[in-house]
PDB file of N, CA and C in Angstrom:
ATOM      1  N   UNK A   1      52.705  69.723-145.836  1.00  0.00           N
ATOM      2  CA  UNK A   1      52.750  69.075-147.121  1.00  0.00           C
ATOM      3  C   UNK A   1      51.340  68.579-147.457  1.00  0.00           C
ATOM      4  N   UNK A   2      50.784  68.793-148.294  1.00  0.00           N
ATOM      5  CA  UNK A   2      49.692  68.550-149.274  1.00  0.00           C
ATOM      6  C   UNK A   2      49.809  66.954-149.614  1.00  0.00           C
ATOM      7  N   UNK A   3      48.624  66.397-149.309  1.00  0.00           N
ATOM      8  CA  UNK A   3      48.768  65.001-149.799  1.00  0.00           C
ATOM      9  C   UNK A   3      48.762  64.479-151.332  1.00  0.00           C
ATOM     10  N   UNK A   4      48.313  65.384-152.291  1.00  0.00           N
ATOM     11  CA  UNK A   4      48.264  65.332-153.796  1.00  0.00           C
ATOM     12  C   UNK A   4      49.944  65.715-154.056  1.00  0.00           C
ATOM     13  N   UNK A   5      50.746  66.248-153.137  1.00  0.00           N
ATOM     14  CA  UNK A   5      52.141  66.367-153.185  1.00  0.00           C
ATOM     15  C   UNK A   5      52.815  65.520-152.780  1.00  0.00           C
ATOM     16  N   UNK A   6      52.170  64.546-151.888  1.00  0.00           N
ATOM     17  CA  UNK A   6      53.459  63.397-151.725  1.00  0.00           C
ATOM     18  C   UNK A   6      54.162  62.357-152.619  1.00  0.00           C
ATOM     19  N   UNK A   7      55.409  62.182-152.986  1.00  0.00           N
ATOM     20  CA  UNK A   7      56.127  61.468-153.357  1.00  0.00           C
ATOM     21  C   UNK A   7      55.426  60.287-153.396  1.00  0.00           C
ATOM     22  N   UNK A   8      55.215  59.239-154.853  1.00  0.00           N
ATOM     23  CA  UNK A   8      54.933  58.226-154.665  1.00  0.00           C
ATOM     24  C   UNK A   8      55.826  56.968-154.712  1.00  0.00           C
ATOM     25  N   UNK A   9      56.148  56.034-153.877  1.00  0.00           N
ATOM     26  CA  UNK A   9      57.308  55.207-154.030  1.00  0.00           C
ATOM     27  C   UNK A   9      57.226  53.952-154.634  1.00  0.00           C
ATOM     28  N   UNK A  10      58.290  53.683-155.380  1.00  0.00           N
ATOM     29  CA  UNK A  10      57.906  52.413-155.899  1.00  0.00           C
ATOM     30  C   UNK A  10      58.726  51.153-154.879  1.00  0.00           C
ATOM     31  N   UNK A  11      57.474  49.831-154.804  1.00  0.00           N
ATOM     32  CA  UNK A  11      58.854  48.908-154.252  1.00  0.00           C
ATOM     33  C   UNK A  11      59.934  47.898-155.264  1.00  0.00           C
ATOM     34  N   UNK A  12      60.776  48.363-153.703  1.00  0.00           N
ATOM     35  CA  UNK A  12      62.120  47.444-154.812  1.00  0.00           C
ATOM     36  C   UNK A  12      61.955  46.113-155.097  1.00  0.00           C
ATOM     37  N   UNK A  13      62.390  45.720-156.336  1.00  0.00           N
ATOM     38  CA  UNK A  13      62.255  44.376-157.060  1.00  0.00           C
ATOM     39  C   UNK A  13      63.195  43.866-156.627  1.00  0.00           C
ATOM     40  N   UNK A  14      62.941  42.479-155.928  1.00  0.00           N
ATOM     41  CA  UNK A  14      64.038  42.021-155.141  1.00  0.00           C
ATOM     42  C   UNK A  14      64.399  40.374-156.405  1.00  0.00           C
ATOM     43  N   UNK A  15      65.864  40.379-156.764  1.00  0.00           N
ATOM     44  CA  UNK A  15      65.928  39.094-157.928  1.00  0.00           C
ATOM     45  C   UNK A  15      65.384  37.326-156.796  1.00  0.00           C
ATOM     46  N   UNK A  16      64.109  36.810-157.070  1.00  0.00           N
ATOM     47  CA  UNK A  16      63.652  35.781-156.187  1.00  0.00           C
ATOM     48  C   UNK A  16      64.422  34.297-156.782  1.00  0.00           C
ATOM     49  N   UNK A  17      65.721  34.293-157.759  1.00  0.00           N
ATOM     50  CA  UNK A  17      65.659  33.292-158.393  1.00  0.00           C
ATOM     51  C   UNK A  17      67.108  32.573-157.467  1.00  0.00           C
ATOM     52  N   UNK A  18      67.976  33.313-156.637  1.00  0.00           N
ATOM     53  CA  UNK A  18      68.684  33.064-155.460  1.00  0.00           C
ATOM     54  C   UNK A  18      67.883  32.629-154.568  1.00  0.00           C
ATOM     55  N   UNK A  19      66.497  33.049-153.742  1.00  0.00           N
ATOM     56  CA  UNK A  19      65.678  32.637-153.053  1.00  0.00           C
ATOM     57  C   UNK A  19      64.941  30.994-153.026  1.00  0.00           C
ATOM     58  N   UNK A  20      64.726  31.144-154.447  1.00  0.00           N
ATOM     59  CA  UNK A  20      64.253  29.523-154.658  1.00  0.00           C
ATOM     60  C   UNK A  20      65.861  28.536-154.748  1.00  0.00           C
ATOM     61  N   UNK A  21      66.048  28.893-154.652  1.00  0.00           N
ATOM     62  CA  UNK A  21      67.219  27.977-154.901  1.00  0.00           C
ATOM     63  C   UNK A  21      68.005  27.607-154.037  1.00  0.00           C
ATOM     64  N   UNK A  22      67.496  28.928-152.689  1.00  0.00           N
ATOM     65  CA  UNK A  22      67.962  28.506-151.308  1.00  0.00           C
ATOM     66  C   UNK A  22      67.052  28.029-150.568  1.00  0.00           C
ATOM     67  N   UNK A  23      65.848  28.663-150.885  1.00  0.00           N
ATOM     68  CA  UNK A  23      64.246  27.002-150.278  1.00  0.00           C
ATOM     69  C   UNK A  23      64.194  25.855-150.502  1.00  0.00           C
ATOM     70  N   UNK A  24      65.155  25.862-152.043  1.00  0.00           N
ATOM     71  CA  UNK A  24      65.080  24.283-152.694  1.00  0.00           C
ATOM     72  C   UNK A  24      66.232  23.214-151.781  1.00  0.00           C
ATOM     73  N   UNK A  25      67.582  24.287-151.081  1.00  0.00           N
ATOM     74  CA  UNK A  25      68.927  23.639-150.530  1.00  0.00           C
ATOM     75  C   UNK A  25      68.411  23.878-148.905  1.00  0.00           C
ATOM     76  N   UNK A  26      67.563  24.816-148.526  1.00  0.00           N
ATOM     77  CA  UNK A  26      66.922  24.614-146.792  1.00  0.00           C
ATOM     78  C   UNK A  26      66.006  23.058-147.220  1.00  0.00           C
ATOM     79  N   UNK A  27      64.812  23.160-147.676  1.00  0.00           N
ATOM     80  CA  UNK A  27      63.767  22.052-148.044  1.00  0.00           C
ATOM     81  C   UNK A  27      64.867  20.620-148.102  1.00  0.00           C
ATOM     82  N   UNK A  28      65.542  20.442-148.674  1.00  0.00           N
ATOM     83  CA  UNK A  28      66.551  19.391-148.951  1.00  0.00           C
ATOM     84  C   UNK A  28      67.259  19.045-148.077  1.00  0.00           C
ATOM     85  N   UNK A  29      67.994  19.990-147.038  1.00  0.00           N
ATOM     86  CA  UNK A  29      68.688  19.446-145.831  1.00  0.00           C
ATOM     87  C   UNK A  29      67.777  19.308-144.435  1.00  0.00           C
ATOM     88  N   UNK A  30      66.500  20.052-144.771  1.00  0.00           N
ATOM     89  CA  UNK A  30      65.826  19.686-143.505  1.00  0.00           C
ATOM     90  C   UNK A  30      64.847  17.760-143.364  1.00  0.00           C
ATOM     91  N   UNK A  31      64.619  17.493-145.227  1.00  0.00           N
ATOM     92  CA  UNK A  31      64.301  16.665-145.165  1.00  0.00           C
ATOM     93  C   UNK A  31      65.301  15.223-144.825  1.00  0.00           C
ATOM     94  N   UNK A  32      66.183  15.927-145.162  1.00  0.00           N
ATOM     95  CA  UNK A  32      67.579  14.572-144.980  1.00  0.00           C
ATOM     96  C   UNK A  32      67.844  14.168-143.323  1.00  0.00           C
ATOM     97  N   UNK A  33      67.784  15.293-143.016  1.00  0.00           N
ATOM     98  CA  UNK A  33      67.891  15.378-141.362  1.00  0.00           C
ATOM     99  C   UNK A  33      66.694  14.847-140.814  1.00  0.00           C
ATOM    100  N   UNK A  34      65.823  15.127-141.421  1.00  0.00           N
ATOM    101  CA  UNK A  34      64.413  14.018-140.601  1.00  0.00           C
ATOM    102  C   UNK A  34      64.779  12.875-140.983  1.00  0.00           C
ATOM    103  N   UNK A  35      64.973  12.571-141.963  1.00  0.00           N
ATOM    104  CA  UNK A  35      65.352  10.989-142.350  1.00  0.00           C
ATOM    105  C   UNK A  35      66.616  10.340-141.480  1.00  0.00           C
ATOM    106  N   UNK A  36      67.522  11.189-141.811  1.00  0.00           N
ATOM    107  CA  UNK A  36      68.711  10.310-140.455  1.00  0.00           C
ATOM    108  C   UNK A  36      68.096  10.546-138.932  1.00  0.00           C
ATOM    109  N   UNK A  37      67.226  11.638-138.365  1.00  0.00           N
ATOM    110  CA  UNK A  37      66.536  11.380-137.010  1.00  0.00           C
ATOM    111  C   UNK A  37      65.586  10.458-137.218  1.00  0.00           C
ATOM    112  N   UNK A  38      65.256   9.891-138.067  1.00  0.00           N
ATOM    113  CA  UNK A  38      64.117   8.750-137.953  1.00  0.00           C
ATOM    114  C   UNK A  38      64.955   7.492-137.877  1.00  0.00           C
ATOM    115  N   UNK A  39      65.806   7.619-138.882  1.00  0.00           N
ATOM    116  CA  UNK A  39      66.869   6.495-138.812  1.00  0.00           C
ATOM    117  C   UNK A  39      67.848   5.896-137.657  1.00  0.00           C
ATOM    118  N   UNK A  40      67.898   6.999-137.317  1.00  0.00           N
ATOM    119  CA  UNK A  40      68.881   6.796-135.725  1.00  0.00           C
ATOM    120  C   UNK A  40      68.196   6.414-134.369  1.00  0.00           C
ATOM    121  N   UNK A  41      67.024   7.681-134.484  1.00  0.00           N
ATOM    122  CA  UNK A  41      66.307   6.984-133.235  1.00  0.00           C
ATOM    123  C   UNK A  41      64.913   7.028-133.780  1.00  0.00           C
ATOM    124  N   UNK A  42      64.383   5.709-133.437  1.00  0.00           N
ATOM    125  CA  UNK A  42      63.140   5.402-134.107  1.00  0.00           C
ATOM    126  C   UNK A  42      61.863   5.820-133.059  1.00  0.00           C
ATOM    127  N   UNK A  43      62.619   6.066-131.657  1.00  0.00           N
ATOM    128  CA  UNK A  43      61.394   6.893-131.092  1.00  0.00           C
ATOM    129  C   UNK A  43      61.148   8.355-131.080  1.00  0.00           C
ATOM    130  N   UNK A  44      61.902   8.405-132.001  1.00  0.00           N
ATOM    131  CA  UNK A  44      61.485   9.801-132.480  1.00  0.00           C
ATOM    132  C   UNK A  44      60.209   9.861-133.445  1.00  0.00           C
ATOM    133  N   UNK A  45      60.627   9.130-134.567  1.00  0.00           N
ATOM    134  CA  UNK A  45      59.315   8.792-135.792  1.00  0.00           C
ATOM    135  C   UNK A  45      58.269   8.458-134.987  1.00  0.00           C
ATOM    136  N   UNK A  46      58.158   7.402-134.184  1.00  0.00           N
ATOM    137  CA  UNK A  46      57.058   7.231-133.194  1.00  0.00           C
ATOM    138  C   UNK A  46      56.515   8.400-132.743  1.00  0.00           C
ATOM    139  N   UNK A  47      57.233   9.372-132.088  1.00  0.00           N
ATOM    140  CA  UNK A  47      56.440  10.500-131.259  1.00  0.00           C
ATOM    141  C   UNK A  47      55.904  11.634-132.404  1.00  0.00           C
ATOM    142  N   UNK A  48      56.686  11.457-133.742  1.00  0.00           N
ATOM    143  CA  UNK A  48      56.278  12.301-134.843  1.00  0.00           C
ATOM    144  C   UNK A  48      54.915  12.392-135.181  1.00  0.00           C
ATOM    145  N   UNK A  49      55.105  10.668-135.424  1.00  0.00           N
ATOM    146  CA  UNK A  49      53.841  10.453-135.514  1.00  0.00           C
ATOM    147  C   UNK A  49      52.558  10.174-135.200  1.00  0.00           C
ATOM    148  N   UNK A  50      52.385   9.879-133.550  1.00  0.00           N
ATOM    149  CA  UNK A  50      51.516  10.261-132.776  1.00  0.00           C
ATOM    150  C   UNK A  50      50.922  12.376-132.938  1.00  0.00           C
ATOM    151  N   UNK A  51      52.133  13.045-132.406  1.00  0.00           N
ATOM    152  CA  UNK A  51      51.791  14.370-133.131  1.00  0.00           C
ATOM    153  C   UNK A  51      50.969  14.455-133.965  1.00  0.00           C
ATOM    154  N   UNK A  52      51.649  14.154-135.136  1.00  0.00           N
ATOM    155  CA  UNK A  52      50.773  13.599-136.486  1.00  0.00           C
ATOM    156  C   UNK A  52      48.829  13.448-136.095  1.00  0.00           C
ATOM    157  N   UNK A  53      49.046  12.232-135.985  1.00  0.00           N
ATOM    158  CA  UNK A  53      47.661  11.695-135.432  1.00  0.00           C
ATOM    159  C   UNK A  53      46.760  12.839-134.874  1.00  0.00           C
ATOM    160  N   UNK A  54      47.509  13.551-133.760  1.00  0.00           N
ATOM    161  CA  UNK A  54      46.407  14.314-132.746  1.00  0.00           C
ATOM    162  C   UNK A  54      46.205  15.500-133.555  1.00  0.00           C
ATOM    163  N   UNK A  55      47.341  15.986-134.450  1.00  0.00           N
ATOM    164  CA  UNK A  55      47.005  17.450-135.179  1.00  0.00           C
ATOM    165  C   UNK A  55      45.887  17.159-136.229  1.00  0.00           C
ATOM    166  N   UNK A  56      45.414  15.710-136.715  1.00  0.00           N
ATOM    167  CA  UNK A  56      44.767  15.564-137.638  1.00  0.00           C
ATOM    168  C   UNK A  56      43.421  15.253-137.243  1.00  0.00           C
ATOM    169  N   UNK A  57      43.499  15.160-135.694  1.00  0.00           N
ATOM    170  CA  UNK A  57      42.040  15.117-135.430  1.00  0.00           C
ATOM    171  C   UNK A  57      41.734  16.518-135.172  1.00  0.00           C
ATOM    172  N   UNK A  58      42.661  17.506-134.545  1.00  0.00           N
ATOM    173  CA  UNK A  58      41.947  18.392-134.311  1.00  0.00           C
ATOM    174  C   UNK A  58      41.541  19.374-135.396  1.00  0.00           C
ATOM    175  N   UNK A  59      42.361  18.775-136.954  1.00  0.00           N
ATOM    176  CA  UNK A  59      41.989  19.690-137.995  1.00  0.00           C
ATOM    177  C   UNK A  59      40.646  19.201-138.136  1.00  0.00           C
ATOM    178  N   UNK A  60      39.989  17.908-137.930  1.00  0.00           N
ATOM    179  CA  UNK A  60      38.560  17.327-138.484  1.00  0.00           C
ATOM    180  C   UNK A  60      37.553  18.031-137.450  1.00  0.00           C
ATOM    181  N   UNK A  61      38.016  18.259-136.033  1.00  0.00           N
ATOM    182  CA  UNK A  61      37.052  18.628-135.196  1.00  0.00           C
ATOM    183  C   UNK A  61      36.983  20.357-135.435  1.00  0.00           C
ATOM    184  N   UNK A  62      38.351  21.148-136.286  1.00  0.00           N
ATOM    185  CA  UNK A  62      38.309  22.612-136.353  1.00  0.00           C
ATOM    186  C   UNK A  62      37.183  22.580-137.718  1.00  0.00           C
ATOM    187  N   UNK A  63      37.288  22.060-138.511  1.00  0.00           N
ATOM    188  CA  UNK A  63      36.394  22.273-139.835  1.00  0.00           C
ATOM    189  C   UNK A  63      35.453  21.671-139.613  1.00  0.00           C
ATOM    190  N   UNK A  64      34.622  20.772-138.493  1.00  0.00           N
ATOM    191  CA  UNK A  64      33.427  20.508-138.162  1.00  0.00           C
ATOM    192  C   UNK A  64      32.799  21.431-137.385  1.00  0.00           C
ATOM    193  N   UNK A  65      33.723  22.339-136.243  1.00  0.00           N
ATOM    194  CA  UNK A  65      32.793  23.607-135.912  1.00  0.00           C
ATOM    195  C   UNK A  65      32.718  24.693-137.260  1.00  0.00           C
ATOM    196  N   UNK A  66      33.410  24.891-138.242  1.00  0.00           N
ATOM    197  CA  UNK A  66      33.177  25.732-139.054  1.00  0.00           C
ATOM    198  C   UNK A  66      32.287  25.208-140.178  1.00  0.00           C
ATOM    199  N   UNK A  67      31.704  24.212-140.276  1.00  0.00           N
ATOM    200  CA  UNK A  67      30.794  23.959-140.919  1.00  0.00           C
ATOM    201  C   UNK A  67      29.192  24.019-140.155  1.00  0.00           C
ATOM    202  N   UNK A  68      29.190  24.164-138.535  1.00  0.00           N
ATOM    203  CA  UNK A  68      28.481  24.194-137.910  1.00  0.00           C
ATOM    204  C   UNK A  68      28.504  25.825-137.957  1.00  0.00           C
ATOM    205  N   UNK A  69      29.466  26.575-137.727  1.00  0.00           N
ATOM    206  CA  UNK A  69      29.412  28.000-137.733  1.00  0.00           C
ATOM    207  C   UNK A  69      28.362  28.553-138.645  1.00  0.00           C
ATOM    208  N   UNK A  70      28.837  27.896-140.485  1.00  0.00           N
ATOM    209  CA  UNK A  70      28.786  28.417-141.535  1.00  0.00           C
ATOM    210  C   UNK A  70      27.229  27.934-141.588  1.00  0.00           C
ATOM    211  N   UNK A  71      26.148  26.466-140.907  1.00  0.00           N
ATOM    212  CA  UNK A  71      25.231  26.382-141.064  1.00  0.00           C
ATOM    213  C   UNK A  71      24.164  27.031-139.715  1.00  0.00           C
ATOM    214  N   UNK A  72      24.703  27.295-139.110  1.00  0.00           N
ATOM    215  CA  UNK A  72      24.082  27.888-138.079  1.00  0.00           C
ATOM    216  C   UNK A  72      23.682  29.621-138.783  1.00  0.00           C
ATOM    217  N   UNK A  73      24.625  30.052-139.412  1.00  0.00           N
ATOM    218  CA  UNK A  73      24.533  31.918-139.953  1.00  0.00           C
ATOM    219  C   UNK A  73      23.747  31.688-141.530  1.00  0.00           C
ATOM    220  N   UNK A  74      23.781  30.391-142.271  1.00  0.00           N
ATOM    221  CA  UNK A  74      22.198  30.373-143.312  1.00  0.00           C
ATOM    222  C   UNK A  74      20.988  30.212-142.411  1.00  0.00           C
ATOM    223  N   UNK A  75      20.921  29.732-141.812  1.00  0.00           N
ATOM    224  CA  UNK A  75      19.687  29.560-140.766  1.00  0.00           C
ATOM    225  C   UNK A  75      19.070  30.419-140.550  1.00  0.00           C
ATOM    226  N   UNK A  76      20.178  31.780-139.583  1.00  0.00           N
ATOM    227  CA  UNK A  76      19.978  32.848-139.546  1.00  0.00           C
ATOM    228  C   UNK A  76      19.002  33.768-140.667  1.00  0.00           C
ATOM    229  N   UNK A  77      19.755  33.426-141.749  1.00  0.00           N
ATOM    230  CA  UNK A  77      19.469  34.407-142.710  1.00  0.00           C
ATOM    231  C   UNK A  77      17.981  33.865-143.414  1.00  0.00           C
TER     232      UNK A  77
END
């Protein structure tokens, strides 16, 4: 088969307006459920939020090597 002969396919249009509306009813029961696990046991929120804490340093220390990356390769140039 000749590649100027292959069949070109179209993709299927999938209706996304069932989709949001089931992100909007997942998003909604997952937030309710954090709220009654915070509510019930409060060392949970505690350990959440320590998590919290450490993921937010390591986002400051990931975008401080990439600003070191990004000034180290003008240097270069």
């Amino acid at each position: 088969m000749n590649l100027n002969q292959r069949k070109s396919y179209k993709p299927i249009k999938i209706n996304n307006n069932m989709n949001k509306w089931l992100e909007l009813l997942v998003g909604l029961i997952l937030v309710i459920l954090a709220v009654l696990a915070w509510a019930l046991y409060p060392s949970w929120g505690a350990a959440a939020l320590t998590v919290l804490k450490g993921g937010i340093v390591w986002l400051v220390i990931l975008i401080g090597l990439l600003f070191l990356m990004l000034g180290i390769s003008d240097l270069k140039e």
